[in-house]
N, C-alpha and C. Protein backbone atom coordinates (compact mmCIF):
# COMPACT_ATOMS: atom_id res chain seq x y z
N UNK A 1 -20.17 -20.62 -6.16
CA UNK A 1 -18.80 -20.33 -6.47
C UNK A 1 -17.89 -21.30 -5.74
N UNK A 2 -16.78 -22.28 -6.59
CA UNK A 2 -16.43 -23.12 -5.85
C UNK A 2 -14.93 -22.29 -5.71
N UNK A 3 -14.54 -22.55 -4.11
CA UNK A 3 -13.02 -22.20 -3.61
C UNK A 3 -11.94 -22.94 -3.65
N UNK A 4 -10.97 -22.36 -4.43
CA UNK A 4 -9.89 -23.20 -5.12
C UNK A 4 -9.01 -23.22 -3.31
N UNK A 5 -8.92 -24.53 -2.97
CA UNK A 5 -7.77 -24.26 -1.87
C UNK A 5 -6.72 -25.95 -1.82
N UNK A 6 -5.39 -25.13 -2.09
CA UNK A 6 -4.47 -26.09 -1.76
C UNK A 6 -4.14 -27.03 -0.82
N UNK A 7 -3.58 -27.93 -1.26
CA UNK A 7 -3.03 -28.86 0.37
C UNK A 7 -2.16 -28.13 1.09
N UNK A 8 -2.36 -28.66 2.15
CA UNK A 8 -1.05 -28.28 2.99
C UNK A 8 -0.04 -29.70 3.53
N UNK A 9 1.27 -29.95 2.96
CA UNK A 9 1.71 -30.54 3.19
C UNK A 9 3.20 -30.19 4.39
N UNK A 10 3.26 -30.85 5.27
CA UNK A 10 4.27 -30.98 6.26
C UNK A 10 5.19 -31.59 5.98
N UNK A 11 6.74 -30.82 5.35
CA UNK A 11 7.94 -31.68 5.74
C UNK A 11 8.76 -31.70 6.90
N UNK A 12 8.55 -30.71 8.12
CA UNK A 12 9.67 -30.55 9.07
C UNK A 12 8.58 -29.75 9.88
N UNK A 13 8.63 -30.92 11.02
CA UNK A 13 8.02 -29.43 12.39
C UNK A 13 6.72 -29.82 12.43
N UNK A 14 6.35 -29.15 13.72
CA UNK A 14 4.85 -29.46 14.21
C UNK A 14 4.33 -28.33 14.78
N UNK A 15 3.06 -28.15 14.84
CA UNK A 15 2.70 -26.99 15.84
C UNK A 15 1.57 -27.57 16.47
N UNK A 16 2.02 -27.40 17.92
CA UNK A 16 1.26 -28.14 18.48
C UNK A 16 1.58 -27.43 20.10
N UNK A 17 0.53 -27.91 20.80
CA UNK A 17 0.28 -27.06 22.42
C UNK A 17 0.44 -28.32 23.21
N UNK A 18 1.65 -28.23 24.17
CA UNK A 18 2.52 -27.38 24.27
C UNK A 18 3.86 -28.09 23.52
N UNK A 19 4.77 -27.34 22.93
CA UNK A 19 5.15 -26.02 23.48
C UNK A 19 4.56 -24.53 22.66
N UNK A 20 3.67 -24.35 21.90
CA UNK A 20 2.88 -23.67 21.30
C UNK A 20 1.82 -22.93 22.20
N UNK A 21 1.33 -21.83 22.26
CA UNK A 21 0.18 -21.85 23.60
C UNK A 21 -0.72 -21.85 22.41
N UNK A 22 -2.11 -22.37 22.78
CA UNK A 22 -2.97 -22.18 21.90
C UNK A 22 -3.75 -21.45 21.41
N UNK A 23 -2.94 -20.11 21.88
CA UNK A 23 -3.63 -19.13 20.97
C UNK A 23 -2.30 -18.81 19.79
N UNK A 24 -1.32 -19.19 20.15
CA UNK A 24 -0.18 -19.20 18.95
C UNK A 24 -0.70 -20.45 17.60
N UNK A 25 -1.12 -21.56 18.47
CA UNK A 25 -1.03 -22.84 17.77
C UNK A 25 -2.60 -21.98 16.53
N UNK A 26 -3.47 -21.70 17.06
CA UNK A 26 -4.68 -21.41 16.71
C UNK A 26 -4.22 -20.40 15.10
N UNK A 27 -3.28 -18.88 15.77
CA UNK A 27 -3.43 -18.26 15.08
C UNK A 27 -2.03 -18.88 13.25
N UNK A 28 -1.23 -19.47 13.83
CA UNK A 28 -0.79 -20.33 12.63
C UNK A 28 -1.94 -21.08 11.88
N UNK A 29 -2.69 -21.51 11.98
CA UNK A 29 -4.13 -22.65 11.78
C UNK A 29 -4.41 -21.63 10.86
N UNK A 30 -5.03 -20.17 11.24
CA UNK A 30 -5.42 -19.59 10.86
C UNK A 30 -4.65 -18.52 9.29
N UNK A 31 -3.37 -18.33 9.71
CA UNK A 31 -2.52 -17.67 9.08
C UNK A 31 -2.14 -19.04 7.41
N UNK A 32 -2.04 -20.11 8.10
CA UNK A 32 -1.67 -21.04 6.63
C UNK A 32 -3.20 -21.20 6.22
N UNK A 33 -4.27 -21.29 6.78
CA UNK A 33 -5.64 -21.14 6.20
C UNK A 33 -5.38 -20.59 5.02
N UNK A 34 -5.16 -19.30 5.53
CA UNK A 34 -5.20 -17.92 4.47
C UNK A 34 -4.39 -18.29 3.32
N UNK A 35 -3.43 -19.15 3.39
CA UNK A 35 -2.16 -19.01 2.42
C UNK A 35 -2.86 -20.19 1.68
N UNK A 36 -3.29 -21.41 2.26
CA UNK A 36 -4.06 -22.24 1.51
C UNK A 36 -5.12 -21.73 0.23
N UNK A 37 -6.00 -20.67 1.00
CA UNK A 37 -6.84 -20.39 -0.19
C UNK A 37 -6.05 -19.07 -1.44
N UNK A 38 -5.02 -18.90 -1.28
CA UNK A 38 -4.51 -18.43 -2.29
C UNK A 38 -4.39 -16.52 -1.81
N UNK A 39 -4.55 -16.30 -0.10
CA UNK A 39 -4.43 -15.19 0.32
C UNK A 39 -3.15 -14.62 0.79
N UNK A 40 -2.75 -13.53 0.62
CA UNK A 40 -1.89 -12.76 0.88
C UNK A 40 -1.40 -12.49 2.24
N UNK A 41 -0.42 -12.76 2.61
CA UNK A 41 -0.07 -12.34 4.55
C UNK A 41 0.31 -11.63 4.43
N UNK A 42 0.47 -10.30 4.54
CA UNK A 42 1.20 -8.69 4.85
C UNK A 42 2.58 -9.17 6.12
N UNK A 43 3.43 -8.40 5.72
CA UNK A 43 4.38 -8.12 6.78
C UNK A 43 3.36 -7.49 7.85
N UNK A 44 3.88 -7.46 8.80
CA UNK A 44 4.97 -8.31 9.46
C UNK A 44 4.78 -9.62 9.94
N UNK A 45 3.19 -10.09 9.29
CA UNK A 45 2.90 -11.30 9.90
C UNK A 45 3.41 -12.36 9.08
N UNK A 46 4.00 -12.16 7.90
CA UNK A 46 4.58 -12.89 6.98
C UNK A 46 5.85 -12.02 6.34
N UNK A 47 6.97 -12.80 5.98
CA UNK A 47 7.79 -12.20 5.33
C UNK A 47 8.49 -13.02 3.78
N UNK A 48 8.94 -12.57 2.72
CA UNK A 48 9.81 -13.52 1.74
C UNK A 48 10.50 -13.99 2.35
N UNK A 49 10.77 -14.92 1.62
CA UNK A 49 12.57 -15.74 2.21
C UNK A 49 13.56 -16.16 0.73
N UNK A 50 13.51 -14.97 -0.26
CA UNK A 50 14.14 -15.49 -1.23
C UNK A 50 15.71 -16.37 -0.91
N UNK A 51 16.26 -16.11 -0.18
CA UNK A 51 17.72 -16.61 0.03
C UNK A 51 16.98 -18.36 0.66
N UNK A 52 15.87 -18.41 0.61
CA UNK A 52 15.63 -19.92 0.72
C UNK A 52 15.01 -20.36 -0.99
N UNK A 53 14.10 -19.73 -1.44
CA UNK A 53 13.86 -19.94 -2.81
C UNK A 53 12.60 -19.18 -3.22
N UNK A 54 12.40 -19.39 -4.08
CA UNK A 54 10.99 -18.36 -4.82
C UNK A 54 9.88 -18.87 -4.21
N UNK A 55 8.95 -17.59 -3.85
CA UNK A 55 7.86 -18.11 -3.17
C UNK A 55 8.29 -19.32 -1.95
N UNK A 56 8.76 -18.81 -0.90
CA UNK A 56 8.71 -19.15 0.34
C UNK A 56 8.47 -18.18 1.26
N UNK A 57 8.26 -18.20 1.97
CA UNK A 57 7.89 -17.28 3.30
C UNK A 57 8.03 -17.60 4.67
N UNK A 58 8.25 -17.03 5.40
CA UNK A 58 8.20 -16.92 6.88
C UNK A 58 7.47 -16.56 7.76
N UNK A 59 6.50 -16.88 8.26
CA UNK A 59 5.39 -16.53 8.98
C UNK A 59 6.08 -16.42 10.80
N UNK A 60 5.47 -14.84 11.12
CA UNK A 60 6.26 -14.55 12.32
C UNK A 60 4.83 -14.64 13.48
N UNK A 61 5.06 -15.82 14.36
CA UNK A 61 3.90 -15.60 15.25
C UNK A 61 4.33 -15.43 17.19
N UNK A 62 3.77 -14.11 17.47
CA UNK A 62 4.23 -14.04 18.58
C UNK A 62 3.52 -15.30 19.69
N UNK A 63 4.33 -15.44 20.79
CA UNK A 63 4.07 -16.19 22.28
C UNK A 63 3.72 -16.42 23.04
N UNK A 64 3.50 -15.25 24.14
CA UNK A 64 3.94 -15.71 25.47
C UNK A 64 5.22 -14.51 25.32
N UNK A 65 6.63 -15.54 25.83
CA UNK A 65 7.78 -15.01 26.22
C UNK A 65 8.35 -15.24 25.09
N UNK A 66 8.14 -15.74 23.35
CA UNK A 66 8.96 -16.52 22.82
C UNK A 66 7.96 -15.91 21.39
N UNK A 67 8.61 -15.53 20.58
CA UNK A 67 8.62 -16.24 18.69
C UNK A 67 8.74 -17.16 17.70
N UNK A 68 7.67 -17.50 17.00
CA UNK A 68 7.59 -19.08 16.14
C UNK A 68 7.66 -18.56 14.77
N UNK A 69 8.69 -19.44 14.55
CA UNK A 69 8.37 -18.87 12.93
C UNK A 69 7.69 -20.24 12.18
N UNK A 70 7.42 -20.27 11.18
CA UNK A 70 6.89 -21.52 9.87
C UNK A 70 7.29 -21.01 8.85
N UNK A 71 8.57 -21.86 8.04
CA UNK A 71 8.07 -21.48 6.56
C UNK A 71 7.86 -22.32 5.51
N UNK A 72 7.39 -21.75 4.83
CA UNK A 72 6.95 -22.37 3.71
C UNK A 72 7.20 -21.86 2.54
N UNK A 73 6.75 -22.65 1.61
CA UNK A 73 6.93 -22.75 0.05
C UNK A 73 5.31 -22.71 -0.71
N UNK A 74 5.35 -21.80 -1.30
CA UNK A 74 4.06 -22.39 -2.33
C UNK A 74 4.53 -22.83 -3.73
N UNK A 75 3.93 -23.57 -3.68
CA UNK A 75 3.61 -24.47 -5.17
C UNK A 75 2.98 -24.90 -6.01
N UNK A 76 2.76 -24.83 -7.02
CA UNK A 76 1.57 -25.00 -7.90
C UNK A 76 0.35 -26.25 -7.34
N UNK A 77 0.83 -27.81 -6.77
CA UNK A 77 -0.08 -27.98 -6.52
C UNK A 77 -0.37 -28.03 -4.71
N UNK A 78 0.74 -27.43 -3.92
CA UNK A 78 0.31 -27.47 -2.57
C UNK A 78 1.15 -26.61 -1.78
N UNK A 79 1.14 -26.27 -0.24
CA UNK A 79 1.67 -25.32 -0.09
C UNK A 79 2.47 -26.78 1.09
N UNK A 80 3.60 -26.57 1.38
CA UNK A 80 4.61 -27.14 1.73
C UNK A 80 5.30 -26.34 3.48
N UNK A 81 5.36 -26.88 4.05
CA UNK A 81 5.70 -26.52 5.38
C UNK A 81 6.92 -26.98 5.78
N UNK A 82 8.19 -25.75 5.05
CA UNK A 82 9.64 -26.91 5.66
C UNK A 82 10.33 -26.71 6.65
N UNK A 83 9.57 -26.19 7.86
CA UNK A 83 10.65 -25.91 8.69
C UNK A 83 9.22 -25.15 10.14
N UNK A 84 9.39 -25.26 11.16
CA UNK A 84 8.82 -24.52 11.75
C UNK A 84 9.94 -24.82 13.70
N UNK A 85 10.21 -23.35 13.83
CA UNK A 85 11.17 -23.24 14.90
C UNK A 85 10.84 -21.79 15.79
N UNK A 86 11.76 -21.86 16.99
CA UNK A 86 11.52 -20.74 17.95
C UNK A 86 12.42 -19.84 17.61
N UNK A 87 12.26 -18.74 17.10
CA UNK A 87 12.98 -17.64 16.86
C UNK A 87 13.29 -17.03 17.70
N UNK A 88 14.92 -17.10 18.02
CA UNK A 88 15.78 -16.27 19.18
C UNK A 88 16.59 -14.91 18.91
N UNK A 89 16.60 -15.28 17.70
CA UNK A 89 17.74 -13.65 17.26
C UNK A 89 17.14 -13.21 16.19
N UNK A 90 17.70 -12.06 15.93
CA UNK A 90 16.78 -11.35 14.62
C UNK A 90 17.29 -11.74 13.61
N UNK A 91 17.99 -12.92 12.98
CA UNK A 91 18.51 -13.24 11.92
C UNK A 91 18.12 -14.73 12.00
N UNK A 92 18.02 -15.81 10.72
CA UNK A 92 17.91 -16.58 10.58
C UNK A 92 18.46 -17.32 10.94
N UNK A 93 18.70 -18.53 11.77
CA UNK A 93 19.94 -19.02 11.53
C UNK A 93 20.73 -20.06 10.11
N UNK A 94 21.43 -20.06 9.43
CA UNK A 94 21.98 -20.91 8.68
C UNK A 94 21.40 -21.85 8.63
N UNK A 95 21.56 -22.57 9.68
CA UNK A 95 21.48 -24.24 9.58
C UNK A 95 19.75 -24.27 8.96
N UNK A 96 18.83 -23.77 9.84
CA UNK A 96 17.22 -23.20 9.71
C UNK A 96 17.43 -23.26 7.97
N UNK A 97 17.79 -22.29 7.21
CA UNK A 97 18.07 -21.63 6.01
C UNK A 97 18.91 -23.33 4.96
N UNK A 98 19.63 -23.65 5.14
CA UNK A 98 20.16 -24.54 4.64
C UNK A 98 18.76 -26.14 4.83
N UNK A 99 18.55 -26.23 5.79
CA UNK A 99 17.93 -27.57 5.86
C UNK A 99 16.11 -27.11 4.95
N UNK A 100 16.25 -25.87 4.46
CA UNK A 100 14.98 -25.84 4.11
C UNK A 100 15.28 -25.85 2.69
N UNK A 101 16.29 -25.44 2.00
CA UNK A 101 16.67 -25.08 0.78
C UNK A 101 16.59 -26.68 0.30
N UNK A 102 16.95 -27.77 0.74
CA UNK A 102 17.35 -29.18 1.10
C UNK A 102 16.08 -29.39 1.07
N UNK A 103 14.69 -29.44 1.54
CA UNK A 103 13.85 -29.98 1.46
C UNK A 103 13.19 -29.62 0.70
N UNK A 104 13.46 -28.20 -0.42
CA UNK A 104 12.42 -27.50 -1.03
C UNK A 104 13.01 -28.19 -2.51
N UNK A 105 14.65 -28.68 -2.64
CA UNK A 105 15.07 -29.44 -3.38
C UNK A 105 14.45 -30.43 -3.54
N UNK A 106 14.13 -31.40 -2.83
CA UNK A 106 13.68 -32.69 -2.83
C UNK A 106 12.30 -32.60 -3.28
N UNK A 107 11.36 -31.73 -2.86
CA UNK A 107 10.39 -31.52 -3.71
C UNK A 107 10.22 -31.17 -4.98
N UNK A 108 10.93 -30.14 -5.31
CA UNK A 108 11.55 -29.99 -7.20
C UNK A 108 11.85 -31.29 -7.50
N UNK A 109 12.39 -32.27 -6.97
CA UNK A 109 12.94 -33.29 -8.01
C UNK A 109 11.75 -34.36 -7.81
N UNK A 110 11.17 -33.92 -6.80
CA UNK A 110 10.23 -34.91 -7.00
C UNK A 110 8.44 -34.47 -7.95
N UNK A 111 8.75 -33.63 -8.18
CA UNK A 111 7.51 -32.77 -9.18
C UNK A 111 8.57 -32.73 -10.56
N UNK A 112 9.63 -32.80 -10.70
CA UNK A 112 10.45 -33.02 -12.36
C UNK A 112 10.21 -33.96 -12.41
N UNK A 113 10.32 -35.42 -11.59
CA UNK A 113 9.93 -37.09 -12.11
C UNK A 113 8.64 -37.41 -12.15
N UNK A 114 7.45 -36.29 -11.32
CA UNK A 114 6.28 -36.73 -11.81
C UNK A 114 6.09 -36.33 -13.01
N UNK A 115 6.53 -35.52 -13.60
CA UNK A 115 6.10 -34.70 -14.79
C UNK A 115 6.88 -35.17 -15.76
N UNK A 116 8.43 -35.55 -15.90
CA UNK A 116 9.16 -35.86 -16.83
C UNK A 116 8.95 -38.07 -16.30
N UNK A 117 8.70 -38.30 -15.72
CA UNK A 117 8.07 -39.74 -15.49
C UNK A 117 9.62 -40.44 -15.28
């Protein structure tokens, strides 16, 4: 049985130790694994992010003293990583929310010119 699993492509952000501890860095590894092969993250370890666009998500990974979020986009042919930051307040911030909407754009237009040429 062969396993269908997507790319994972990086537009914004790194996860990496330090400032990540590596059992944070590990369990992201593990959590976009899942999303790669086409698996489901349950709240609260994942959340929607429609006010960023369809099929994006927010992956909430605890610290230490601190919260990481990643989100992403899935897409037909890869799953997209636009943003990954330290979550301080219980709300998004804007700017976070705006610079991802912006990169999830740039990928639409760049999957309309592969397709429309």
């Amino acid at each position: 049985m062969g396993e269908t699993r997507k790319d994972l492509r990086w537009l914004y952000g790194e996860v990496k130790s330090p400032p990540f501890s590596e059992a944070a860095r590990k369990e992201v590894g593990a959590l976009l694994n899942r999303v790669q092969q086409g698996r489901a993250i349950p709240f609260p370890l994942s959340r929607p992010m429609p006010s960023i666009g369809p099929n994006c998500h927010e992956l909430r990974v605890p610290d230490q003293d601190k919260t990481w979020r990643v989100v992403y986009s899935i897409r037909p042919q890869a799953i997209f990583v636009l943003d990954v930051f330290q979550k301080a307040s219980r709300k998004t911030p804007r700017l976070v929310i705006d610079n991802c909407r912006a990169r999830l754009r740039r990928v639409e237009q760049s999957e309309w010119r592969a397709k429309h040429g």
